[in-house]
N, C-alpha and C. Protein backbone atom coordinates (compact mmCIF):
# COMPACT_ATOMS: atom_id res chain seq x y z
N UNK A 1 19.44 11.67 40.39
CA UNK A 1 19.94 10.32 40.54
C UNK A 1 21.25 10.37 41.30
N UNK A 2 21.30 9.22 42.09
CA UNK A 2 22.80 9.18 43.33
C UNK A 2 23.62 8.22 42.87
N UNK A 3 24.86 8.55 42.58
CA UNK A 3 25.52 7.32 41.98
C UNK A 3 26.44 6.52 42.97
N UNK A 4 26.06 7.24 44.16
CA UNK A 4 26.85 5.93 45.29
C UNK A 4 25.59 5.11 46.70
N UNK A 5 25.94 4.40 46.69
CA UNK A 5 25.12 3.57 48.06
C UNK A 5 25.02 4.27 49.26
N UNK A 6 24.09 4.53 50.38
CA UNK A 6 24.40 4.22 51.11
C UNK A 6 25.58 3.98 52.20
N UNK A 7 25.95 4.49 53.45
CA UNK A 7 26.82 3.78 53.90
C UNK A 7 27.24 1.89 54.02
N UNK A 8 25.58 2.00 54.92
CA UNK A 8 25.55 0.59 55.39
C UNK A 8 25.18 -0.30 53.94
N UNK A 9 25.23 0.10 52.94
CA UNK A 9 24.97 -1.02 51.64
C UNK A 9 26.54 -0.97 51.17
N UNK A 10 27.37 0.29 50.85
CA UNK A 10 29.10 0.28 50.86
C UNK A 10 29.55 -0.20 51.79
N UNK A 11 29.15 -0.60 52.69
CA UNK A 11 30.48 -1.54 53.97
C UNK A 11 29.68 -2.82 53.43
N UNK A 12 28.77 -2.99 53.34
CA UNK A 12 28.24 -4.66 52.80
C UNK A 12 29.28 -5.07 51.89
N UNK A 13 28.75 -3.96 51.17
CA UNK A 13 29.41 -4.87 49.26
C UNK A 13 31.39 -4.97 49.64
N UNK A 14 31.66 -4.18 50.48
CA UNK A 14 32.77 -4.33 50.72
C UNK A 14 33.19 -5.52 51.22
N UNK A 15 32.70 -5.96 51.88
CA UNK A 15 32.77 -7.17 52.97
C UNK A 15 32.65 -8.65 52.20
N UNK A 16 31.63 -8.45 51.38
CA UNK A 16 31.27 -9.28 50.89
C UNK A 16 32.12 -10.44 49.14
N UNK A 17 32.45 -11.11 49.30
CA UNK A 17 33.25 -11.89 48.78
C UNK A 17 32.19 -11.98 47.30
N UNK A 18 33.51 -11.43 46.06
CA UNK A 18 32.42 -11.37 44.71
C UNK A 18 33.43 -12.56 43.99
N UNK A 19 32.50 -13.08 42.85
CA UNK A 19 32.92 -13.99 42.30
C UNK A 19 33.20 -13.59 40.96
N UNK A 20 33.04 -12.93 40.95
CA UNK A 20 33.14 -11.73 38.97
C UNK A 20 34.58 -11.17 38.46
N UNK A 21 34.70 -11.06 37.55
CA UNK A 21 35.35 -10.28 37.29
C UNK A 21 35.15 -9.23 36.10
N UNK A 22 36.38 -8.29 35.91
CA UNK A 22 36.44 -7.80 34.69
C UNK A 22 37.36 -8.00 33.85
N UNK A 23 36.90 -8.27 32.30
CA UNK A 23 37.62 -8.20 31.51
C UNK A 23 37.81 -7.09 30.39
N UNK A 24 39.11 -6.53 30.37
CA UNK A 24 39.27 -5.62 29.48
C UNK A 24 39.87 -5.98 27.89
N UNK A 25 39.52 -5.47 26.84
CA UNK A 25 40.01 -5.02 26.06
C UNK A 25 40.02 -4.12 25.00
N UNK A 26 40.54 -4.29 23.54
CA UNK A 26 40.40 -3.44 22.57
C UNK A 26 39.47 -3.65 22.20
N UNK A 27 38.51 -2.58 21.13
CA UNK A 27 37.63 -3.06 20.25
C UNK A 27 37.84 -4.28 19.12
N UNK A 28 39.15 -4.50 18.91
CA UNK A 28 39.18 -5.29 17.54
C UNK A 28 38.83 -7.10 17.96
N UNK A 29 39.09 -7.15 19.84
CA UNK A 29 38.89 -8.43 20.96
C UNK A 29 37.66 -8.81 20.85
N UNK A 30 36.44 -7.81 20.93
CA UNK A 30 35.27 -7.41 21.70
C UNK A 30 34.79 -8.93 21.49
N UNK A 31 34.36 -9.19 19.89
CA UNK A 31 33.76 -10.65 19.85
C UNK A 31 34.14 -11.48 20.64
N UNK A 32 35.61 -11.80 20.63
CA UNK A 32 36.05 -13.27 21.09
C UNK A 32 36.08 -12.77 22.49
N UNK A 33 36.13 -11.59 23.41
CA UNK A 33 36.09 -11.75 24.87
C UNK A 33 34.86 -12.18 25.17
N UNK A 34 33.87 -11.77 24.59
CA UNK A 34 32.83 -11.54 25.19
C UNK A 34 32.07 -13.03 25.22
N UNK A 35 32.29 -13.78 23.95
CA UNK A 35 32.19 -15.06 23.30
C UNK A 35 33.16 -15.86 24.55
N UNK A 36 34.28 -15.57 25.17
CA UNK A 36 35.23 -16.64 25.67
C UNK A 36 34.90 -16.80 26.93
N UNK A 37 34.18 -15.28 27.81
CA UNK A 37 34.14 -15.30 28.83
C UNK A 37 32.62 -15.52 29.59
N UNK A 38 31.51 -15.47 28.25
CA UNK A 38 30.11 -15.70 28.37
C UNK A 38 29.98 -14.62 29.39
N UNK A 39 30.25 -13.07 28.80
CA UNK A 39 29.95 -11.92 30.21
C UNK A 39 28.60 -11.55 29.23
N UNK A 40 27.87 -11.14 30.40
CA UNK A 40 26.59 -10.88 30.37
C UNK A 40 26.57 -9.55 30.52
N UNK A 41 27.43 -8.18 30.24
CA UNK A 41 27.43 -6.57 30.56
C UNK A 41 28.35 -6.30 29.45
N UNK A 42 28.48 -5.68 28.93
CA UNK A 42 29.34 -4.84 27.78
C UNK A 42 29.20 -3.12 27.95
N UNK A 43 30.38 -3.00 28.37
CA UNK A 43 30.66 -1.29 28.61
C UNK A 43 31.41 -0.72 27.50
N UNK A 44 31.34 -0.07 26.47
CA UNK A 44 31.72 0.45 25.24
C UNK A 44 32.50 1.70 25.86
N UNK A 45 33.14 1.89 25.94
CA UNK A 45 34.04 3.69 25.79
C UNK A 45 34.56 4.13 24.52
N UNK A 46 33.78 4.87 23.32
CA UNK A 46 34.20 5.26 22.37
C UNK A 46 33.78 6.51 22.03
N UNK A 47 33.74 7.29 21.42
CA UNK A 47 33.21 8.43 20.52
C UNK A 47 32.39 8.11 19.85
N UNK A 48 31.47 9.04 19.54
CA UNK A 48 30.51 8.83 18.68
C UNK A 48 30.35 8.18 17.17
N UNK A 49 31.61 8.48 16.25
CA UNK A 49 31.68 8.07 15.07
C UNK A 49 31.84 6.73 14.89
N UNK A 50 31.60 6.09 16.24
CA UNK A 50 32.31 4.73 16.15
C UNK A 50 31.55 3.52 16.16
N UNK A 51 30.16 3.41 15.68
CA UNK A 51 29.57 1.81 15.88
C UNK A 51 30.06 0.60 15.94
N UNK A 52 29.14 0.36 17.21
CA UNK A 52 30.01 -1.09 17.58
C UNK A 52 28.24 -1.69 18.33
N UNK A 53 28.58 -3.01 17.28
CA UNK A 53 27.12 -3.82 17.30
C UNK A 53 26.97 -4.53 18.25
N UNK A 54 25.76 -4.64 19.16
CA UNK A 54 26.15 -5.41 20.71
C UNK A 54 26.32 -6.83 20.31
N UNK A 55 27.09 -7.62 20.46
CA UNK A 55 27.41 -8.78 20.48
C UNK A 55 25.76 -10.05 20.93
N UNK A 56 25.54 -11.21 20.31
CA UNK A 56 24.60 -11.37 20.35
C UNK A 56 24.34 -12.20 21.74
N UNK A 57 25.41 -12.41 22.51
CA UNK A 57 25.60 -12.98 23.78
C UNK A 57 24.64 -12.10 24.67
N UNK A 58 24.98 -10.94 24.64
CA UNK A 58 24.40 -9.74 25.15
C UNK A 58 23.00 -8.96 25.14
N UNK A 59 22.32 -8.50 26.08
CA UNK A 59 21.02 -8.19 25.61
C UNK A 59 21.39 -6.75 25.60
N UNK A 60 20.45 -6.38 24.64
CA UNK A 60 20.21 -5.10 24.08
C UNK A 60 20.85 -3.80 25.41
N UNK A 61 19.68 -4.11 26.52
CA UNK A 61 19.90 -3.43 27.51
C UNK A 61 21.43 -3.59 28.36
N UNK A 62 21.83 -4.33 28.13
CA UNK A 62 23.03 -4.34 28.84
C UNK A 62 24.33 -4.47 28.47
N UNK A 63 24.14 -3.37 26.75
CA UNK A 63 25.18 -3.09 26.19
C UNK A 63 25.30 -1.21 26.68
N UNK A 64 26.16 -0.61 27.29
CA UNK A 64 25.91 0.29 27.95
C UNK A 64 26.94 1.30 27.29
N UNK A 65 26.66 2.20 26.07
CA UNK A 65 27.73 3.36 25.68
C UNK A 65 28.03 4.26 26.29
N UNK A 66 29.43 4.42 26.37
CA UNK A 66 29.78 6.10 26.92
C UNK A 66 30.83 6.54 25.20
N UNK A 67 29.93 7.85 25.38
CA UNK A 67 30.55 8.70 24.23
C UNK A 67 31.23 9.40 24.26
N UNK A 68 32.51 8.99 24.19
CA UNK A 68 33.67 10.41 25.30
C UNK A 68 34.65 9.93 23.98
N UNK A 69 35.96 10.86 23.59
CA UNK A 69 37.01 10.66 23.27
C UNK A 69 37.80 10.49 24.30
N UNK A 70 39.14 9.92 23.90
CA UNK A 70 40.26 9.72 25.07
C UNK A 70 40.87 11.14 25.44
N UNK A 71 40.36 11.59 25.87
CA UNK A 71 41.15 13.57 26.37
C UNK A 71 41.11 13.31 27.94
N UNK A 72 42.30 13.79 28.60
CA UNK A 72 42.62 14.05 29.85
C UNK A 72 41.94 15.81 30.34
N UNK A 73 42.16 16.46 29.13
CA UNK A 73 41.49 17.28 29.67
C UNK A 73 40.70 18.02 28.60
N UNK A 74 39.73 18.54 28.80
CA UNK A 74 38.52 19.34 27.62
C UNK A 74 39.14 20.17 27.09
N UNK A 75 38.77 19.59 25.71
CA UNK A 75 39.39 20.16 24.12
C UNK A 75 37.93 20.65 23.28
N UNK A 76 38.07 21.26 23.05
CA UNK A 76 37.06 21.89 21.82
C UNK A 76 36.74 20.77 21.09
N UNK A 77 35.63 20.53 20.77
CA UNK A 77 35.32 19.53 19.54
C UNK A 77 35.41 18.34 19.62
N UNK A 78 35.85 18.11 20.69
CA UNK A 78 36.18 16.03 21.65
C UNK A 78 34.93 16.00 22.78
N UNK A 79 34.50 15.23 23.01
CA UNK A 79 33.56 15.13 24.33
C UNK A 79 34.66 14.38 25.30
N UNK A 80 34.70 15.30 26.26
CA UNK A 80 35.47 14.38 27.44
C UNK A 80 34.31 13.74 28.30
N UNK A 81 35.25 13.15 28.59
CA UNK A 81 34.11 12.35 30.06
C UNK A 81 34.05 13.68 31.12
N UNK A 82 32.68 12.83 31.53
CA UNK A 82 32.68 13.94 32.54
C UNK A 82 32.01 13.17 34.06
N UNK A 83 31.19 13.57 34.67
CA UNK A 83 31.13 13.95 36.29
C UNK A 83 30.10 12.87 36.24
N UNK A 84 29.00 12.98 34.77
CA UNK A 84 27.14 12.28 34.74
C UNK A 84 27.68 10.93 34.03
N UNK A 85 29.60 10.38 33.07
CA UNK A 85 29.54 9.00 32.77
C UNK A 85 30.21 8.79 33.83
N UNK A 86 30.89 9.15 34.75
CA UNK A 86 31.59 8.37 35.79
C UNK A 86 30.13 7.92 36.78
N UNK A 87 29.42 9.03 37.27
CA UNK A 87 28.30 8.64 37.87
C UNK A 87 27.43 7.09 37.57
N UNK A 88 26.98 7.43 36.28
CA UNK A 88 26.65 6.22 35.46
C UNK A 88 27.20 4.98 35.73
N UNK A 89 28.63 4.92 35.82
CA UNK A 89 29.47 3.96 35.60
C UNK A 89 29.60 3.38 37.38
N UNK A 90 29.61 4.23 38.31
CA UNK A 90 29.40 4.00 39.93
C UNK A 90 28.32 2.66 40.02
N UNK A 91 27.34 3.55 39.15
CA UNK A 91 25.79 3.02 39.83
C UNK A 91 25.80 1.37 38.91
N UNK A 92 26.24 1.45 37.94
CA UNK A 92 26.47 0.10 37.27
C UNK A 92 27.42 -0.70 38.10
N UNK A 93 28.40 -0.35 38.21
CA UNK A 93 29.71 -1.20 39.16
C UNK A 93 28.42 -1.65 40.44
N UNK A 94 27.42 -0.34 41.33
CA UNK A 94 26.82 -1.23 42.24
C UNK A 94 26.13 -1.62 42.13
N UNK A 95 25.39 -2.11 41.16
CA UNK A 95 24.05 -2.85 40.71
C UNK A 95 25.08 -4.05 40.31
N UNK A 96 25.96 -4.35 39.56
CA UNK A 96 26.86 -5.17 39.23
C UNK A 96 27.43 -6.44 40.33
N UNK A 97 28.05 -5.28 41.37
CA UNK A 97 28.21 -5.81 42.56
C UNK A 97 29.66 -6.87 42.35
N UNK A 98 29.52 -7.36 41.93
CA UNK A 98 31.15 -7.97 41.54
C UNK A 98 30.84 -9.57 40.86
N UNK A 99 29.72 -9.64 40.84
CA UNK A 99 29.13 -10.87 40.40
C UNK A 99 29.05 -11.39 38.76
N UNK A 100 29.90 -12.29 38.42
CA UNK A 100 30.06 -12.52 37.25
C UNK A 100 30.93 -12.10 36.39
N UNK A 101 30.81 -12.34 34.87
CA UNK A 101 31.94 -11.46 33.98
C UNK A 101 31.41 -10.73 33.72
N UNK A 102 32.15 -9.67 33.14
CA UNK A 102 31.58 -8.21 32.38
C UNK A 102 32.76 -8.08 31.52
N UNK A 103 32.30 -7.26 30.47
CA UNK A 103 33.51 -7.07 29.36
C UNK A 103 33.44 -5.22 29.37
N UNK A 104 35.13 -4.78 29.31
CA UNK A 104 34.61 -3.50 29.29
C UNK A 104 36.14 -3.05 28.37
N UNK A 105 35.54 -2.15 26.71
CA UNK A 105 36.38 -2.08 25.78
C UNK A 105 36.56 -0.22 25.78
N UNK A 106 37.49 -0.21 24.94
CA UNK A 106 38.05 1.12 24.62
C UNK A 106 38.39 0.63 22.81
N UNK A 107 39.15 1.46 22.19
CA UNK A 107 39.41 1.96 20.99
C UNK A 107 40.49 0.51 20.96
N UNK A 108 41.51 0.96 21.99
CA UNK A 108 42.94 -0.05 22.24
C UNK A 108 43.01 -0.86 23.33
N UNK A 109 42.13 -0.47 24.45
CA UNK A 109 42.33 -1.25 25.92
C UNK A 109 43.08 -1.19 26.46
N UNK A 110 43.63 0.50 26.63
CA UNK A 110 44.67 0.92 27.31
C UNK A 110 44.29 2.10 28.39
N UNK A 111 43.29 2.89 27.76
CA UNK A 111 43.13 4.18 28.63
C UNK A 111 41.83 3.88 29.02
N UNK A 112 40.90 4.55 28.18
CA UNK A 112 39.04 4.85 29.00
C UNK A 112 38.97 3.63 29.48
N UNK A 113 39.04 2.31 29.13
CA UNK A 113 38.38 0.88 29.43
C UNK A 113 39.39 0.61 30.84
N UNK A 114 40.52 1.38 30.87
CA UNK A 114 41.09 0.48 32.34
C UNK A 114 41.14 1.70 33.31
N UNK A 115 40.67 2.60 33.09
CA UNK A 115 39.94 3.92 34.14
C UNK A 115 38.61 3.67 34.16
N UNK A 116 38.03 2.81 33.47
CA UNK A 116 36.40 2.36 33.88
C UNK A 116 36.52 1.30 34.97
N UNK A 117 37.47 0.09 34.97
CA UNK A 117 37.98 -1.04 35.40
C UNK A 117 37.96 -0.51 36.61
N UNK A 118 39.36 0.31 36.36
CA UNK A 118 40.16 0.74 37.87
C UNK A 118 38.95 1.28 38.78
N UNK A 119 37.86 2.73 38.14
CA UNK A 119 36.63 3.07 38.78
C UNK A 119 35.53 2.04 39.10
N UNK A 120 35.31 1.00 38.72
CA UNK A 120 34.24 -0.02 38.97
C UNK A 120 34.80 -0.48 39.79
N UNK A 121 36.25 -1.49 40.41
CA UNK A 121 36.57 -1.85 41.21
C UNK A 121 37.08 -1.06 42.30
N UNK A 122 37.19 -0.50 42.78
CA UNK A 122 37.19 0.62 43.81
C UNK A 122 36.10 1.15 43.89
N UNK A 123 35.18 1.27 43.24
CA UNK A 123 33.02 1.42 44.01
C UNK A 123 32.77 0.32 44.51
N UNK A 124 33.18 -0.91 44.47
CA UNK A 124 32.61 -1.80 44.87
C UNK A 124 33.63 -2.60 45.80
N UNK A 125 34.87 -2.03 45.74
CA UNK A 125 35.70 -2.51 46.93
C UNK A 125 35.98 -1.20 47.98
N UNK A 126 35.07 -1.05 48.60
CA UNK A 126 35.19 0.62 49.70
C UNK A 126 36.04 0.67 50.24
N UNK A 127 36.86 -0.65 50.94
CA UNK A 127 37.57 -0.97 52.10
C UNK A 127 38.94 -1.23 51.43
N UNK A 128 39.05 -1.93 50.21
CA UNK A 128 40.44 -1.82 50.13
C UNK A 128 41.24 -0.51 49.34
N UNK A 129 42.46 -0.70 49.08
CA UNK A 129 43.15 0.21 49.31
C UNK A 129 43.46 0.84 47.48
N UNK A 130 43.31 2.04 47.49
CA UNK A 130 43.93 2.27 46.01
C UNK A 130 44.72 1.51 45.08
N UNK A 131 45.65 1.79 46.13
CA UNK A 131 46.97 1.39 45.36
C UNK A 131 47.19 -0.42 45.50
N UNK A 132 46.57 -1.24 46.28
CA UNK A 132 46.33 -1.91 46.37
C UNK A 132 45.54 -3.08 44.97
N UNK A 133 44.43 -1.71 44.26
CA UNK A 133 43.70 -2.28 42.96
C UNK A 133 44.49 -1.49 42.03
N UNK A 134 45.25 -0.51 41.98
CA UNK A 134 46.27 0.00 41.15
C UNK A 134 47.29 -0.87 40.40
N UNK A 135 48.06 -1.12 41.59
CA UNK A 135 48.68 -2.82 41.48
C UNK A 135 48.54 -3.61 40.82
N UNK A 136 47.25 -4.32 41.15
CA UNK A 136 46.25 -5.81 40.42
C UNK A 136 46.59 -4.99 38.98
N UNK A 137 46.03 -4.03 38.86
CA UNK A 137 45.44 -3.67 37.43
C UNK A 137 46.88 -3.36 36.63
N UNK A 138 48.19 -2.84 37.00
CA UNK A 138 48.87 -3.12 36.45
C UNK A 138 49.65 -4.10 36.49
N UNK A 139 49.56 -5.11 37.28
CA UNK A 139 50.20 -6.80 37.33
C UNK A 139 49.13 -7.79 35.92
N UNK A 140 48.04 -7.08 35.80
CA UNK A 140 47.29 -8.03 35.00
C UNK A 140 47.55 -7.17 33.63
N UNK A 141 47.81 -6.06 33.54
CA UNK A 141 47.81 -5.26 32.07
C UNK A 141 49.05 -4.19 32.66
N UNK A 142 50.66 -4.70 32.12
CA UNK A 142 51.38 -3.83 31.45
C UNK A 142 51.94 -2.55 30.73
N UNK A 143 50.34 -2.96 29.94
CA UNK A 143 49.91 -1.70 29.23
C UNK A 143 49.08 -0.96 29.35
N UNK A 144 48.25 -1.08 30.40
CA UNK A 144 47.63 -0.20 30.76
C UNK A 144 48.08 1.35 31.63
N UNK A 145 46.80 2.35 31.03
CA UNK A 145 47.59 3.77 31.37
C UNK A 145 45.63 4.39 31.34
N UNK A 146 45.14 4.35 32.66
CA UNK A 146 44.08 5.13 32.96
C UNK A 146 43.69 6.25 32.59
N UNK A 147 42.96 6.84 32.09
CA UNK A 147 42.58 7.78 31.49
C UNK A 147 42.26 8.66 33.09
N UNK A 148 43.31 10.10 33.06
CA UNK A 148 44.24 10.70 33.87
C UNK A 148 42.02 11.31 34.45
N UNK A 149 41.97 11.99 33.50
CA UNK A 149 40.57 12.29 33.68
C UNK A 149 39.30 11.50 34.57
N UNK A 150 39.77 10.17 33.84
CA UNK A 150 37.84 9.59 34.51
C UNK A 150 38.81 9.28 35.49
N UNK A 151 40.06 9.38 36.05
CA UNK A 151 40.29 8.78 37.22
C UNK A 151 40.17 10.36 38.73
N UNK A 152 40.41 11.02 37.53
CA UNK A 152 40.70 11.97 39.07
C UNK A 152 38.57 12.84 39.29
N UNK A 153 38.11 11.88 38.23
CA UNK A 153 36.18 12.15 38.28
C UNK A 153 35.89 11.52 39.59
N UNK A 154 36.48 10.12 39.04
CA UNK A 154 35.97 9.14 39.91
C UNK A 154 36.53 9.09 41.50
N UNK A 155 37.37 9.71 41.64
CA UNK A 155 38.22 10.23 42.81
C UNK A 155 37.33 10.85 43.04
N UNK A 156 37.20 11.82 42.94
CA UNK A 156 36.03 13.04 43.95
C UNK A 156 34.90 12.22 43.79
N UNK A 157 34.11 11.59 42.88
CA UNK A 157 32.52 10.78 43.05
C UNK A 157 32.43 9.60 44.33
N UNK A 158 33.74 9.34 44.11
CA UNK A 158 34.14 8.05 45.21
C UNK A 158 34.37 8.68 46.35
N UNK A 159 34.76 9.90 46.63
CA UNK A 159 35.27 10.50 47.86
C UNK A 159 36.34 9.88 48.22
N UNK A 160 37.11 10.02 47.52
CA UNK A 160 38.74 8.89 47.63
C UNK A 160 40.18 10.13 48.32
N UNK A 161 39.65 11.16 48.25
CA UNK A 161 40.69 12.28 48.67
C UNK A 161 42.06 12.56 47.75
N UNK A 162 41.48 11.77 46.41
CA UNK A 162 42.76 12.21 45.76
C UNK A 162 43.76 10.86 45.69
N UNK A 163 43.16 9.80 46.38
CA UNK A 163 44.19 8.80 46.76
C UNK A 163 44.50 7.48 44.91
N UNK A 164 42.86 7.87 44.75
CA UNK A 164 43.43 6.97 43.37
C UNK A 164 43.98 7.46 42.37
N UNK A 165 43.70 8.80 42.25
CA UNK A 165 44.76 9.69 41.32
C UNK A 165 46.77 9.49 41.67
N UNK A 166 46.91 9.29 43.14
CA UNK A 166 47.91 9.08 43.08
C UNK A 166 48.26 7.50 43.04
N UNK A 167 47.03 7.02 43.13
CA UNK A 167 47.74 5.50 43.32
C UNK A 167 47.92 4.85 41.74
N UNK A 168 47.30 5.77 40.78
CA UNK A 168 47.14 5.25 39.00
C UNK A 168 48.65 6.11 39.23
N UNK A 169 49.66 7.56 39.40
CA UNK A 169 50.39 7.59 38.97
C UNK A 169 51.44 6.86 39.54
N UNK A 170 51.33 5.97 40.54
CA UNK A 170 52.40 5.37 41.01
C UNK A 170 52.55 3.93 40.33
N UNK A 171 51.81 3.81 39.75
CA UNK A 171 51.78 2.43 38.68
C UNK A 171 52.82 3.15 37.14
N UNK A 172 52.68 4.30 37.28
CA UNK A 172 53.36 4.57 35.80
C UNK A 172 53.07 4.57 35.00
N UNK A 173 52.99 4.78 33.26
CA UNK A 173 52.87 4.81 32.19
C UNK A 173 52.61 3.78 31.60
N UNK A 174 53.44 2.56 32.38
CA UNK A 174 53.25 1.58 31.11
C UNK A 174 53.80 1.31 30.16
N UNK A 175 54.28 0.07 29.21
CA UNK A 175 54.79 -0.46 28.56
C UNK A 175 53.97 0.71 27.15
N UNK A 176 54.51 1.12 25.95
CA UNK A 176 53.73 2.01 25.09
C UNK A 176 53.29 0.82 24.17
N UNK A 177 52.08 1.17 23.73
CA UNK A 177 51.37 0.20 22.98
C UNK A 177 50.52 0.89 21.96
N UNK A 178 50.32 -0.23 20.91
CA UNK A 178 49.10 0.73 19.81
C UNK A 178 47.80 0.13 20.37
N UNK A 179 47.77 -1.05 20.54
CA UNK A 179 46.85 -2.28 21.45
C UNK A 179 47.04 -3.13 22.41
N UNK A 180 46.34 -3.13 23.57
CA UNK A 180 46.53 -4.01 24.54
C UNK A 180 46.22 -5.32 24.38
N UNK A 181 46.63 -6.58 25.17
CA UNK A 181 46.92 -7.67 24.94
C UNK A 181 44.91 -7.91 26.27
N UNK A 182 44.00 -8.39 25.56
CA UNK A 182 43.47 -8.50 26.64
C UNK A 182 43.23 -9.41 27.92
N UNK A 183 42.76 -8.65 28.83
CA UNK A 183 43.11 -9.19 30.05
C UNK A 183 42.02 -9.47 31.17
N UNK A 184 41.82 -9.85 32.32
CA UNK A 184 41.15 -9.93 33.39
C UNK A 184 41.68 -9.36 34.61
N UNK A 185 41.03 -8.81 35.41
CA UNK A 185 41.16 -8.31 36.77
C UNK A 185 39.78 -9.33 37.95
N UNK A 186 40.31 -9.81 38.73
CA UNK A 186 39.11 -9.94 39.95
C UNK A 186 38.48 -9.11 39.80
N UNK A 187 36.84 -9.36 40.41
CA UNK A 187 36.23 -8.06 41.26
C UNK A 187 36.39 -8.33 43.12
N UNK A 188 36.81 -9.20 43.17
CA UNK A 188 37.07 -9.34 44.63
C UNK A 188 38.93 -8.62 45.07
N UNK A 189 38.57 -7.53 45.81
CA UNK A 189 39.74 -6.70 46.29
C UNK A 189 40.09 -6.91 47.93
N UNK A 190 39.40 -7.65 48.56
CA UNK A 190 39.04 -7.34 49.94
C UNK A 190 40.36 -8.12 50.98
N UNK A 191 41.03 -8.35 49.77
CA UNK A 191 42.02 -9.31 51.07
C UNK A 191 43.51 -8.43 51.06
C-alpha cells in the first residue's frame, strides 16, 4: 500500500480550495467536539489500555485508532508510532482531502493529535510552506507541542527534506499544559 498520491493528483489537491477543517482536542472534549462540530472522521491517538467509544455521530468505520504512546523516541514496553501509522494517516488526510470537519484527539491535545493535524495538513497542502502551517497551528493552539517523532516520520513520508521538523521547532514548546483548550485549524493552506 502507497501512502502518497501521485504527482499530478498532489498538485490538484494542492490547488484546490478545501472547505474542512480540523479540530483538535483532549480526550475528556471528544463528545462535545465531535457533537459541536457534526465531524464525520474521528482519529483517536492513544495506547492501548485506553477505550474510547466511537461517538454515535460517527460511523463505526470512520472511527480510525492509532495505538502508539506519546514517546519521541522507542522505549521498551511503549509502542511508538512508527513509519505504517504515519502512512495510514497520509492516505486518510488524501482520501479526506480537506473537505469537511474531522475531529482528531490525543490523551491532552497537545502532542500525537497536533503532529497528526500538523501531518494531515501538509499531505494535503503540497504547495504551501511548513512553517507557514506551523504558524496556523500554533496561532490556533498555544499549547500545542507535536509529537517530535510522528513529525520527523512524516517528514521523510512527505519528502519534506527535513523542513517540517524544523518548522514544528521554530514554533517552540509552547505554553506547558496538563490539557489543551480545544481548537480548530483550516484545511485550506494555499494562500
Amino acid at each position: 500500500m502507497t501512502s502518497s498520491k501521485p504527482a499530478s493528483a498532489k498538485s490538484t489537491l494542492g490547488r484546490a480550495r478545501k472547505s474542512g477543517a480540523i479540530h483538535v482536542c483532549p480526550l475528556s472534549a471528544v463528545p462535545h467536539t465531535v457533537e459541536s462540530t457534526k465531524a464525520s472522521h474521528l482519529l483517536t491517538w492513544l495506547q492501548d489500555e485506553i477505550i474510547v467509544e466511537t461517538p454515535r455521530l460517527i460511523l463505526p468505520d470512520r472511527h480510525i485508532r492509532f495505538h502508539i504512546h506519546d514517546i519521541s523516541e522507542p522505549l521498551v514496553g511503549y509502542a511508538a508510532p512508527g513509519r505504517e501509522h504515519i502512512d495510514q494517516l497520509i492516505e486518510f488526510a488524501h482520501a479526506w482531502g480537506g473537505e469537511g470537519p474531522i475531529v482528531v484527539h490525543c490523551w491532552a491535545g497537545i502532542s500525537r493529535s497536533t503532529a497528526a493535524a500538523y501531518t494531515a495538513l501538509c499531505a494535503i497542502n503540497p504547495d504551501a510552506s511548513e512553517e507557514l502551517i506551523a504558524a496556523r497551528l500554533r496561532a490556533a493552539s498555544p499549547t500545542a507541542y507535536p509529537n517530535r517523532l510522528m513529525v520527523r516520520l512524516a517528514d521523510a513520508a512527505l519528502g519534506r527534506q527535513g523542513r517540517m521538523v524544523r518548522a514544528v521547532e521554530s514554533i517552540g514548546r509552547g505554553i506547558p499544559a496538563s490539557e489543551a483548550v480545544p481548537f480548530s485549524i483550516p484545511a485550506d493552506h494555499s494562500d
